[in-house]
N, C-alpha and C. Protein backbone atom coordinates (compact mmCIF):
# COMPACT_ATOMS: atom_id res chain seq x y z
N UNK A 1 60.44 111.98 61.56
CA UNK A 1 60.66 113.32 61.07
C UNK A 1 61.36 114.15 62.14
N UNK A 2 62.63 115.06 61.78
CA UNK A 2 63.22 115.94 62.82
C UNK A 2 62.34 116.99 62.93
N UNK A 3 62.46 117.84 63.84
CA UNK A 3 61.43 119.19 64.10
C UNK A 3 62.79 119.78 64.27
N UNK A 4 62.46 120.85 63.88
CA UNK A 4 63.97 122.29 63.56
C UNK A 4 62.88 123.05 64.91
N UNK A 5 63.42 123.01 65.91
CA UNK A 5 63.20 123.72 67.10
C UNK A 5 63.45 125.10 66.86
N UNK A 6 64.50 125.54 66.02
CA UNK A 6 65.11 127.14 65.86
C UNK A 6 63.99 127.62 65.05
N UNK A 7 63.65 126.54 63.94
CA UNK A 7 62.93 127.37 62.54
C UNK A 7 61.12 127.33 63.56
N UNK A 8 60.92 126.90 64.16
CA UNK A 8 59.26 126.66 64.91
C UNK A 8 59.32 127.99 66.16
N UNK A 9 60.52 128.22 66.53
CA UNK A 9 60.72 129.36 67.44
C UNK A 9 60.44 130.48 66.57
N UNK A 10 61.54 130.89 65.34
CA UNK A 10 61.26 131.52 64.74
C UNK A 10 60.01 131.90 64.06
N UNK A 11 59.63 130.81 63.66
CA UNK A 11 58.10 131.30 62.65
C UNK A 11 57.03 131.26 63.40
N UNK A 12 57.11 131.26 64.46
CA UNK A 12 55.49 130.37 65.77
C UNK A 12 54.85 132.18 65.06
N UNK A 13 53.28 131.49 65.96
CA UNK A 13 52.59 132.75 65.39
C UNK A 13 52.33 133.80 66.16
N UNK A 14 52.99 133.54 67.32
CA UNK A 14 52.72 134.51 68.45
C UNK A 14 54.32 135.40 68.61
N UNK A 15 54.55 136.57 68.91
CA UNK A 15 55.59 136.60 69.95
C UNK A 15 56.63 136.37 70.98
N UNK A 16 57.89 135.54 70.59
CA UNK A 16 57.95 134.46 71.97
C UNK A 16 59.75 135.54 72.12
N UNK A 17 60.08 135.58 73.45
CA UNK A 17 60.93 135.87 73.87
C UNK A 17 61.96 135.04 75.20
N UNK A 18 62.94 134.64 74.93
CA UNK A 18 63.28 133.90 76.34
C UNK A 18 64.48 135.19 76.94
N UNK A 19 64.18 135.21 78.16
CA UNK A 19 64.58 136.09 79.07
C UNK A 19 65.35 135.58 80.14
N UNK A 20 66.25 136.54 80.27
CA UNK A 20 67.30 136.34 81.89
C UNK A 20 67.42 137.95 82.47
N UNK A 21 66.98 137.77 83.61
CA UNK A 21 67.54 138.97 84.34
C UNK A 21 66.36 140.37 83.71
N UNK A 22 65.03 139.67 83.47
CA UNK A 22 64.12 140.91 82.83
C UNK A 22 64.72 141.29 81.41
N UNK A 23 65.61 141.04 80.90
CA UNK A 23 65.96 141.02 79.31
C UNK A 23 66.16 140.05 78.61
N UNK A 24 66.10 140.67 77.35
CA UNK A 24 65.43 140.01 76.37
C UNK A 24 66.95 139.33 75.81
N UNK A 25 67.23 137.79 75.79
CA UNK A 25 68.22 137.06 75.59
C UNK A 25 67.95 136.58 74.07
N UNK A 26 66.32 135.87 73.35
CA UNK A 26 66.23 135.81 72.13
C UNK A 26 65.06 136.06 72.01
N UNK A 27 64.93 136.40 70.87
CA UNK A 27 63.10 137.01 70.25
C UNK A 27 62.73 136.01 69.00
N UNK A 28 61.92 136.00 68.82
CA UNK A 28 61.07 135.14 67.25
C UNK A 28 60.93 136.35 66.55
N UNK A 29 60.61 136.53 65.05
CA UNK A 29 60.63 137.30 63.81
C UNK A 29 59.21 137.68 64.49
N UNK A 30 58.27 136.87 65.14
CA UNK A 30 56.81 137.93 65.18
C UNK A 30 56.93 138.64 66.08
N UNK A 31 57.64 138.44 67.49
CA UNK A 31 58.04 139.70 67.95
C UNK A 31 58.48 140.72 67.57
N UNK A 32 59.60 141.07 67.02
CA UNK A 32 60.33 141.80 66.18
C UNK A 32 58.95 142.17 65.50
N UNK A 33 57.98 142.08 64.49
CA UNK A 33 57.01 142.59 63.76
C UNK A 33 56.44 143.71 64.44
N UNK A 34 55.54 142.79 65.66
CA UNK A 34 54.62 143.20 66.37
C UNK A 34 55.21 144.81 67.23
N UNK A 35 56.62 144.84 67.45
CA UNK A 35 57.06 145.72 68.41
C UNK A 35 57.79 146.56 67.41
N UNK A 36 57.71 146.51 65.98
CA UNK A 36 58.39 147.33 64.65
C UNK A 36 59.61 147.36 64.80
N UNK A 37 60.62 146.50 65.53
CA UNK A 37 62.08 146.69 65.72
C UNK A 37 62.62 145.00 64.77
N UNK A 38 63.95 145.74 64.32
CA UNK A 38 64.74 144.13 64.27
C UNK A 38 65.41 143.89 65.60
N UNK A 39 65.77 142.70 65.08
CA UNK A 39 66.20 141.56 66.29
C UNK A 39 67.13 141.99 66.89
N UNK A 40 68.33 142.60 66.06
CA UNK A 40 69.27 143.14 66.94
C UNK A 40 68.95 144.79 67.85
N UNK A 41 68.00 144.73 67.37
CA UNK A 41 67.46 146.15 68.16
C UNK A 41 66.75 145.76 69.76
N UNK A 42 66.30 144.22 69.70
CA UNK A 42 65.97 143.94 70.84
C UNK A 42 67.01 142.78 71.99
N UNK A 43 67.54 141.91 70.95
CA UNK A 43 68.19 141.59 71.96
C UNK A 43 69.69 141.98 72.99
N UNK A 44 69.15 141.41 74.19
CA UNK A 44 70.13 142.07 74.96
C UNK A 44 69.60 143.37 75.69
N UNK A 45 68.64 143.82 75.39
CA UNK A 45 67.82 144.91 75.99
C UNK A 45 67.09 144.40 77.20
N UNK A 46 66.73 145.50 77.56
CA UNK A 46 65.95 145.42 78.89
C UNK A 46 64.21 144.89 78.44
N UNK A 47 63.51 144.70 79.18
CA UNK A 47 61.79 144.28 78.73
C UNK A 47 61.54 145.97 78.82
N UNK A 48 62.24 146.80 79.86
CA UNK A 48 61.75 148.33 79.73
C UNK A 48 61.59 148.79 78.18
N UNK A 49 62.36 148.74 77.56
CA UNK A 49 62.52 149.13 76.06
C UNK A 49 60.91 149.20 75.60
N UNK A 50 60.59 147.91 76.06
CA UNK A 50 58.72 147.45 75.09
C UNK A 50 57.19 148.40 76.48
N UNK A 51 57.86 148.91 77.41
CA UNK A 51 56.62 149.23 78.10
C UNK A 51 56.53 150.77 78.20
N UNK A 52 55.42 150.88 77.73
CA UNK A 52 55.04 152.87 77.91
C UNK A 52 55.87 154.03 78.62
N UNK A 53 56.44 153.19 80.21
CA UNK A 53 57.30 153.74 81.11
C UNK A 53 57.14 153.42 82.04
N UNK A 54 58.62 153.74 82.72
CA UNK A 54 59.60 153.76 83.90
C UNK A 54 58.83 152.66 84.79
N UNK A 55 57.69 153.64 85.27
CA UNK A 55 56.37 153.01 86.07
C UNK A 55 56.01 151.48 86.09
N UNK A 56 55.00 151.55 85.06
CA UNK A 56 54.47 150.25 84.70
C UNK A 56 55.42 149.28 84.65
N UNK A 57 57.28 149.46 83.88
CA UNK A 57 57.52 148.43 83.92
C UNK A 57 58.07 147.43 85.62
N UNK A 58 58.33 148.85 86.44
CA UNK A 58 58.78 148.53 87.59
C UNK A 58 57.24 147.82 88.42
N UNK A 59 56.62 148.51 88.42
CA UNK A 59 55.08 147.86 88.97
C UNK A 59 54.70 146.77 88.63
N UNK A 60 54.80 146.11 87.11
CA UNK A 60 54.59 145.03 86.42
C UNK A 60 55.66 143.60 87.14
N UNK A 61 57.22 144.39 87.16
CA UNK A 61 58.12 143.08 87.56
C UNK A 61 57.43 143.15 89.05
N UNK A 62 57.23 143.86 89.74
CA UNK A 62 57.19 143.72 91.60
C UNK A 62 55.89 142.75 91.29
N UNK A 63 54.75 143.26 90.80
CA UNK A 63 53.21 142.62 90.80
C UNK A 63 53.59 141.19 90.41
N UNK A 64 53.90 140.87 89.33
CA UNK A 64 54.28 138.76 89.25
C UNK A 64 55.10 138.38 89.71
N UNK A 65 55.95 139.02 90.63
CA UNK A 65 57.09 137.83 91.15
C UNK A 65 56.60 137.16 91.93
N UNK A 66 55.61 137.14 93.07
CA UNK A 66 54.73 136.67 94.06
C UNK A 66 54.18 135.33 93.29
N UNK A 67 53.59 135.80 91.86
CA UNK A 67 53.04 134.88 90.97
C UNK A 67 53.64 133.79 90.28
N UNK A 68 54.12 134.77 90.19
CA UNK A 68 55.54 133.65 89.59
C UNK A 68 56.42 132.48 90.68
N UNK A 69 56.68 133.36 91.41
CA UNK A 69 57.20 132.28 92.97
C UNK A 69 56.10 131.68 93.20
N UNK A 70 54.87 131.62 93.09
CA UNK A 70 53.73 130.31 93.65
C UNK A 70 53.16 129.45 92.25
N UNK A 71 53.02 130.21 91.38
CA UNK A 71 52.67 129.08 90.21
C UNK A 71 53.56 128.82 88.98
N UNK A 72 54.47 129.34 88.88
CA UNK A 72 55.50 129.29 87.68
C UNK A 72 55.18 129.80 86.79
N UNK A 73 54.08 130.17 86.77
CA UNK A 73 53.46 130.94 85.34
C UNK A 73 52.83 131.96 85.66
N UNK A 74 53.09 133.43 84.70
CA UNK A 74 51.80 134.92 84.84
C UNK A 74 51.40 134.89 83.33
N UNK A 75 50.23 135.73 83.45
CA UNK A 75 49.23 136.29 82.67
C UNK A 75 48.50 137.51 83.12
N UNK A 76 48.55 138.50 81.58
CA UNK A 76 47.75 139.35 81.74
C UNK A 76 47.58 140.19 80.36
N UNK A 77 46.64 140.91 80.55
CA UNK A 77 47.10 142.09 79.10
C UNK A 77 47.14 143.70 79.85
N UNK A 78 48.12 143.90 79.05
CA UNK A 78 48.45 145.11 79.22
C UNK A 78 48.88 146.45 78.31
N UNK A 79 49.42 147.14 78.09
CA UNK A 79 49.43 148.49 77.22
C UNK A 79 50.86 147.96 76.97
N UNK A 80 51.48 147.84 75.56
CA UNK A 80 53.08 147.67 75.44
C UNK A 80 53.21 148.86 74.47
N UNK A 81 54.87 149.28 74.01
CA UNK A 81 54.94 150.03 73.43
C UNK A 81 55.48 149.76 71.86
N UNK A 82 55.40 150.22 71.00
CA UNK A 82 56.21 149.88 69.87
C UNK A 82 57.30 150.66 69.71
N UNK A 83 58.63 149.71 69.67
CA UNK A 83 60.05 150.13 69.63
C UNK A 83 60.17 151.19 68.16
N UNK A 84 60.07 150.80 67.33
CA UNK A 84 60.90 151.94 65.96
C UNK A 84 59.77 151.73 64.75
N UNK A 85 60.06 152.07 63.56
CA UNK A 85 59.41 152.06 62.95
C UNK A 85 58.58 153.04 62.55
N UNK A 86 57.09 152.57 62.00
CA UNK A 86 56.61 154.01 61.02
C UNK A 86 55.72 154.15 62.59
N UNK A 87 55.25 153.34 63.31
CA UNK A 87 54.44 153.44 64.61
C UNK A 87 55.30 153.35 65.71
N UNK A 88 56.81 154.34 65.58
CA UNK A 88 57.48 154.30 67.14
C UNK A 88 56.55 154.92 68.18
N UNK A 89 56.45 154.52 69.29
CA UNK A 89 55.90 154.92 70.27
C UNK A 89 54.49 154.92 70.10
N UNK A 90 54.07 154.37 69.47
CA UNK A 90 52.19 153.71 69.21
C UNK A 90 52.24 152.64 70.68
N UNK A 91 51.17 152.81 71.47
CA UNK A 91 50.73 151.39 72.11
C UNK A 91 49.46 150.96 71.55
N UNK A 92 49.76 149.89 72.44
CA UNK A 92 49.00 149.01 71.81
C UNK A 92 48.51 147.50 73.20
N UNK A 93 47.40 147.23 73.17
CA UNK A 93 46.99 146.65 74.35
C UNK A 93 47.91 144.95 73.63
N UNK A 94 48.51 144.36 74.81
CA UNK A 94 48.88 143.42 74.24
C UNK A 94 48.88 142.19 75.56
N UNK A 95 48.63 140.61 75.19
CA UNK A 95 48.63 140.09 75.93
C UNK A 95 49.78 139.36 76.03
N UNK A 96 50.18 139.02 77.41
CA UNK A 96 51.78 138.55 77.88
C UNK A 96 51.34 137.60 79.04
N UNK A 97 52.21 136.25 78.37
CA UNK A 97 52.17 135.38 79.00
C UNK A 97 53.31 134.78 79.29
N UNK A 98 53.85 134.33 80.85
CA UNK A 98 55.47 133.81 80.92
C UNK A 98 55.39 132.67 82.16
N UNK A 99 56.36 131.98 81.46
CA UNK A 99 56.81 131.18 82.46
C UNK A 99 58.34 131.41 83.23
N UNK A 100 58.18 131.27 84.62
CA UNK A 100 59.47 131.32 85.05
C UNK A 100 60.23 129.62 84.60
N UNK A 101 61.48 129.33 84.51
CA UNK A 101 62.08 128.58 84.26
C UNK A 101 62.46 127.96 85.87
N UNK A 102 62.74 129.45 87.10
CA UNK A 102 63.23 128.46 88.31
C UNK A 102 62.43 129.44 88.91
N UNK A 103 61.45 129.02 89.75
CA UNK A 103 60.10 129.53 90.58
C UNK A 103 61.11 130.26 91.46
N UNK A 104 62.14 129.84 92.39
CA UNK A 104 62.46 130.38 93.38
C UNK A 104 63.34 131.74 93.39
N UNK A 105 63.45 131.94 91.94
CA UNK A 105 64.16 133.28 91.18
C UNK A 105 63.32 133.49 89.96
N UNK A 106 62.11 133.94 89.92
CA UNK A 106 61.59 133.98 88.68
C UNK A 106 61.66 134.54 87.90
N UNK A 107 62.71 135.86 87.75
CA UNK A 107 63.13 136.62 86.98
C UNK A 107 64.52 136.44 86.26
N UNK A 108 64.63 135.23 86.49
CA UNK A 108 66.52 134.55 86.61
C UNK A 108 66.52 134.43 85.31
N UNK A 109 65.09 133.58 84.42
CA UNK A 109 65.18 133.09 83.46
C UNK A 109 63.59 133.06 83.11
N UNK A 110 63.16 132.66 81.77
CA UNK A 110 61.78 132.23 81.29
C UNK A 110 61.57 132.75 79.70
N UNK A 111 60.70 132.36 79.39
CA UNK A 111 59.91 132.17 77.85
C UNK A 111 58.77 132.90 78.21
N UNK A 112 58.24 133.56 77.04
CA UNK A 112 57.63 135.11 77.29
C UNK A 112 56.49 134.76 75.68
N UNK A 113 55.31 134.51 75.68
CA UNK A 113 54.34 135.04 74.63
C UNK A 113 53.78 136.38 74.50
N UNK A 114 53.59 136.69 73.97
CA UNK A 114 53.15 138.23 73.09
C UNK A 114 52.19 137.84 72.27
N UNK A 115 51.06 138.39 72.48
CA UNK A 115 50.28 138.26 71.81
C UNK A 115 49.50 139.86 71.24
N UNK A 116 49.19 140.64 69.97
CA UNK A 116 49.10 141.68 69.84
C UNK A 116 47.38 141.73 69.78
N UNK A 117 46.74 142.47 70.64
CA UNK A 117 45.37 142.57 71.05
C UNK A 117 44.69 143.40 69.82
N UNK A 118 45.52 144.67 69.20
CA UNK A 118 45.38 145.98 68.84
C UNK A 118 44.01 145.67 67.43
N UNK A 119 43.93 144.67 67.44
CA UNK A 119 42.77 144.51 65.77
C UNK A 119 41.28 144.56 66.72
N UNK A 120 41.48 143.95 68.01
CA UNK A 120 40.27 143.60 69.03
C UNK A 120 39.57 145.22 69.65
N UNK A 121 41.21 145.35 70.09
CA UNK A 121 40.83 146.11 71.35
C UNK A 121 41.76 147.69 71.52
N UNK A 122 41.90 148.50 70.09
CA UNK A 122 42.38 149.97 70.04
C UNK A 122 42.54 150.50 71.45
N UNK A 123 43.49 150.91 71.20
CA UNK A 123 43.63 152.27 72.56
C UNK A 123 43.53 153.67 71.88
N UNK A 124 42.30 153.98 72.35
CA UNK A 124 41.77 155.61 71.82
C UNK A 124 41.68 156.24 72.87
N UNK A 125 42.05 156.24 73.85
CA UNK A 125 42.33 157.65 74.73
C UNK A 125 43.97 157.55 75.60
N UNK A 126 44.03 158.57 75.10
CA UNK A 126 45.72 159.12 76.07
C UNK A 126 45.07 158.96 77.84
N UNK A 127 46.02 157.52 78.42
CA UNK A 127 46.03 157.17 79.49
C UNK A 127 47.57 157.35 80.23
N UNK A 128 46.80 157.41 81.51
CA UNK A 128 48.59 157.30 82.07
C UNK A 128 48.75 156.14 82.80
N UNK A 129 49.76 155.92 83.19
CA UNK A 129 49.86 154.54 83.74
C UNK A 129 49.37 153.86 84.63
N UNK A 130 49.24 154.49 85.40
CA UNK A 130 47.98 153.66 86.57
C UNK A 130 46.36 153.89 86.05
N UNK A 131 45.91 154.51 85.47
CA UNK A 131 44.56 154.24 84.32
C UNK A 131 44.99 153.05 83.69
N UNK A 132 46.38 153.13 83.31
CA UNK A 132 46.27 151.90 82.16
C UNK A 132 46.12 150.13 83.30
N UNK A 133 46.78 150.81 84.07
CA UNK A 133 46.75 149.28 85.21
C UNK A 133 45.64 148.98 85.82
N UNK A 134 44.49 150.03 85.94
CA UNK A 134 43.27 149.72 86.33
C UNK A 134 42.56 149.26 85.11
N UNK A 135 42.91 150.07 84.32
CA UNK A 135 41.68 149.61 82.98
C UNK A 135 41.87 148.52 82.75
N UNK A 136 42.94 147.53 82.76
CA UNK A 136 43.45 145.88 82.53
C UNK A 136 42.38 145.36 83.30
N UNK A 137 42.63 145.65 84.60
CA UNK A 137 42.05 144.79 85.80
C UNK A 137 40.56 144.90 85.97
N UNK A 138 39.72 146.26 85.50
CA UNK A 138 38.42 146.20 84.86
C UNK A 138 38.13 145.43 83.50
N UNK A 139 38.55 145.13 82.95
CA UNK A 139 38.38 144.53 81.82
C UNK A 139 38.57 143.13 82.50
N UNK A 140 39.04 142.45 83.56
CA UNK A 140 38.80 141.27 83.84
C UNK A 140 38.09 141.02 84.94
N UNK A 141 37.12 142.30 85.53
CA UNK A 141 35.71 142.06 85.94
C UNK A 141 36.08 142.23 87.38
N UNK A 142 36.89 142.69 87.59
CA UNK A 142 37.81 142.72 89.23
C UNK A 142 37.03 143.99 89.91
N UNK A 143 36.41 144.49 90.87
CA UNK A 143 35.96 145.30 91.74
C UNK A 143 36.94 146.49 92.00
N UNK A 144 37.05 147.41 92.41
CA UNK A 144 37.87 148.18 92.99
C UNK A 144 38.15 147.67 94.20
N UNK A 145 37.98 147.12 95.24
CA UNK A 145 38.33 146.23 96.45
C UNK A 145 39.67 145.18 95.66
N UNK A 146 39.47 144.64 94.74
CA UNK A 146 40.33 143.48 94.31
C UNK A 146 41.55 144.12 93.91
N UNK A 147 41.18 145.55 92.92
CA UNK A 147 41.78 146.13 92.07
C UNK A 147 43.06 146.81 93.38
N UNK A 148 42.61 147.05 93.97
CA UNK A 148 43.36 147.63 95.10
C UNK A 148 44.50 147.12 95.50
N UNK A 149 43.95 145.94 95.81
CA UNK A 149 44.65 144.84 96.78
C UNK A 149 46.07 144.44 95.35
N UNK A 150 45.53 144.00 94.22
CA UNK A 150 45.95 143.37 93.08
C UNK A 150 47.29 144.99 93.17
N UNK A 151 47.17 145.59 93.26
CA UNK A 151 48.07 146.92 92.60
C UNK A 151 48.16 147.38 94.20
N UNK A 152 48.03 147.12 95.31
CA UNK A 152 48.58 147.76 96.82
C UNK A 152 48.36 149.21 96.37
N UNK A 153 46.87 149.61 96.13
CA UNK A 153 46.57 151.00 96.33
C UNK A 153 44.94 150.66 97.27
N UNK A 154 44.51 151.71 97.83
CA UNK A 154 42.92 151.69 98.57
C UNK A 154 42.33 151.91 97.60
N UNK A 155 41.20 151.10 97.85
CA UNK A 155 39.75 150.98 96.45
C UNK A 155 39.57 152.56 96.41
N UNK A 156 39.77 153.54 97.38
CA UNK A 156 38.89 154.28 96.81
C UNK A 156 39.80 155.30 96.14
N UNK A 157 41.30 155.19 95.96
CA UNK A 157 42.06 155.65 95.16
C UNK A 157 41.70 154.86 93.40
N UNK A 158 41.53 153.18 93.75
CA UNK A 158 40.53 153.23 92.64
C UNK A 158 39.44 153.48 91.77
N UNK A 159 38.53 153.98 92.55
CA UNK A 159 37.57 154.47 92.33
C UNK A 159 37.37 156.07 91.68
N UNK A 160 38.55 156.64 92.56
CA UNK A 160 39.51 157.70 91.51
C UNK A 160 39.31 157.75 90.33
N UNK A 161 40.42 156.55 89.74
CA UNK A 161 40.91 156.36 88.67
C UNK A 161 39.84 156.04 88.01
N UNK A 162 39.29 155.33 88.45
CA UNK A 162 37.57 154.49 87.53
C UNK A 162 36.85 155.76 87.04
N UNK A 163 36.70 156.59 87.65
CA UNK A 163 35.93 157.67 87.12
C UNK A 163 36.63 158.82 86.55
N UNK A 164 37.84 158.96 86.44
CA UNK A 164 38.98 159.75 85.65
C UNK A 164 38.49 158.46 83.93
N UNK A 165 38.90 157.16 83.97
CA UNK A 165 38.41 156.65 83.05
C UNK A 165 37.12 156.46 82.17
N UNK A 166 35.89 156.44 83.23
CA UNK A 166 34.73 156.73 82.76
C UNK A 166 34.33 158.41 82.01
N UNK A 167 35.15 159.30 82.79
CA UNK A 167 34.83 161.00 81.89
C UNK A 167 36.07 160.43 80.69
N UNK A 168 37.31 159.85 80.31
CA UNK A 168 37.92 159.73 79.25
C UNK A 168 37.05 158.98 78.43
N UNK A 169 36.39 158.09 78.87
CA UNK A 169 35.46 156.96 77.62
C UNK A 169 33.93 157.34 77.79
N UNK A 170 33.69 158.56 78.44
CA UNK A 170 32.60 158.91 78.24
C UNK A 170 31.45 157.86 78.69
N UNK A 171 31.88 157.35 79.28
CA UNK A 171 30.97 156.05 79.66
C UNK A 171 29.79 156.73 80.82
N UNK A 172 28.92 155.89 80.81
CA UNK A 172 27.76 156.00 81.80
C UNK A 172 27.69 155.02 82.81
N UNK A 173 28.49 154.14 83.23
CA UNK A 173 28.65 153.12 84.14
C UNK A 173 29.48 152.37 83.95
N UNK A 174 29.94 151.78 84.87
CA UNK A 174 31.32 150.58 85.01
C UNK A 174 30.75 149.96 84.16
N UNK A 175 30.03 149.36 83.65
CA UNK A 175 29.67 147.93 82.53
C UNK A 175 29.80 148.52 81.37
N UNK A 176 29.52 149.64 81.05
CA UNK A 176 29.49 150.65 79.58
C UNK A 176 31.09 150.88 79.43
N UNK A 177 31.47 151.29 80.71
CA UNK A 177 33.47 151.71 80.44
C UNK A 177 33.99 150.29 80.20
N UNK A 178 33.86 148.81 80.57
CA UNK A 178 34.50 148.27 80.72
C UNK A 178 34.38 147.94 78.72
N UNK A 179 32.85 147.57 78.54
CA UNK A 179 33.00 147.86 77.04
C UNK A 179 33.55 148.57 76.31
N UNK A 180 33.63 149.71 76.34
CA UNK A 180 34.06 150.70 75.25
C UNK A 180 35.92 150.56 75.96
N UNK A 181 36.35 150.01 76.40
CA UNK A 181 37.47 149.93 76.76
C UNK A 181 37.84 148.59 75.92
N UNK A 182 37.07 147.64 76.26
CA UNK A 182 37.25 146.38 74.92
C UNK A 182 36.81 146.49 73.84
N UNK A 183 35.97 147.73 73.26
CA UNK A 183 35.93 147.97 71.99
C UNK A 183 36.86 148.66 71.53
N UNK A 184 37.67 149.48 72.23
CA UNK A 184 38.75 150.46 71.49
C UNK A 184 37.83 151.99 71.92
């Protein structure tokens, strides 16, 4: 039996994007869904297009290239944005997974999953971007010491932010925020 590589790209059930140079070279139809844009609306664009702003997306490429240059592969979830549609500018927590294609330039080239979190894990409070980069890294059980180091800020600029997040989610302790942050 042949396998149609184009039609399995296209229909896969996740998000898949292959990238050169941090843009987006081809997308699958569930990308395009998930981010409310057509195809020609994304390709050839920058990955900036899909992230909240300026910030995060520049913080995001500096934070995995390290990762990317030692294991060929990143992971994480993070806040993306939705391109057009009836939900332009809705985020939405989403998980992103990539491989570099050549470790020693890892932004040269690679294949990109998308995965859309938003049925799990709502975003109900207006965050700004470094809330949103801590709240990731609490949600995967990381300390403010780690959180620091992971994002090159001092824990206790995290610790900041942790409690700017805890009065937004109303929480009563890091274990209560990290929940109501994975509940929506």
């Amino acid at each position: 039996m042949d396998v149609d590589y184009q039609l399995a790209f296209d229909l896969a059930p996740v998000g898949l994007v292959l990238s050169r140079n941090r843009s987006i070279v081809d997308c699958n139809q569930h990308l395009c869904e998930m981010f409310g844009a057509a195809r020609e609306q994304l390709v050839g664009q920058s990955f900036l297009v899909l992230y909240p702003s300026v910030d995060e997306y520049e913080r995001t490429g500096t934070r995995m290239t390290p990762i990317l240059n030692a294991k060929g592969l990143y992971g994480d979830d993070r806040i993306m944005k939705r391109v057009d549609g009836r939900h332009k500018g809705e985020t939405f927590w989403c998980h992103v997974t990539g491989r570099a294609l050549n470790r020693s330039a890892p932004h040269e080239s690679g294949i990109w999953t998308f995965e859309d979190l938003s049925a799990r894990r709502p975003v109900t409070a207006q965050l700004t971007a470094r809330e949103r980069e801590v709240a990731a890294h609490l949600m995967k059980g990381l300390t403010a010491k780690e959180i620091g180091r992971a994002l090159a800020i001092s824990h206790r600029t995290v610790e900041i932010y942790r409690a700017r997040l805890m009065r937004k989610y109303k929480a009563s302790s890091v274990a209560d925020l990290v929940y109501r942050l994975m509940a929506g």
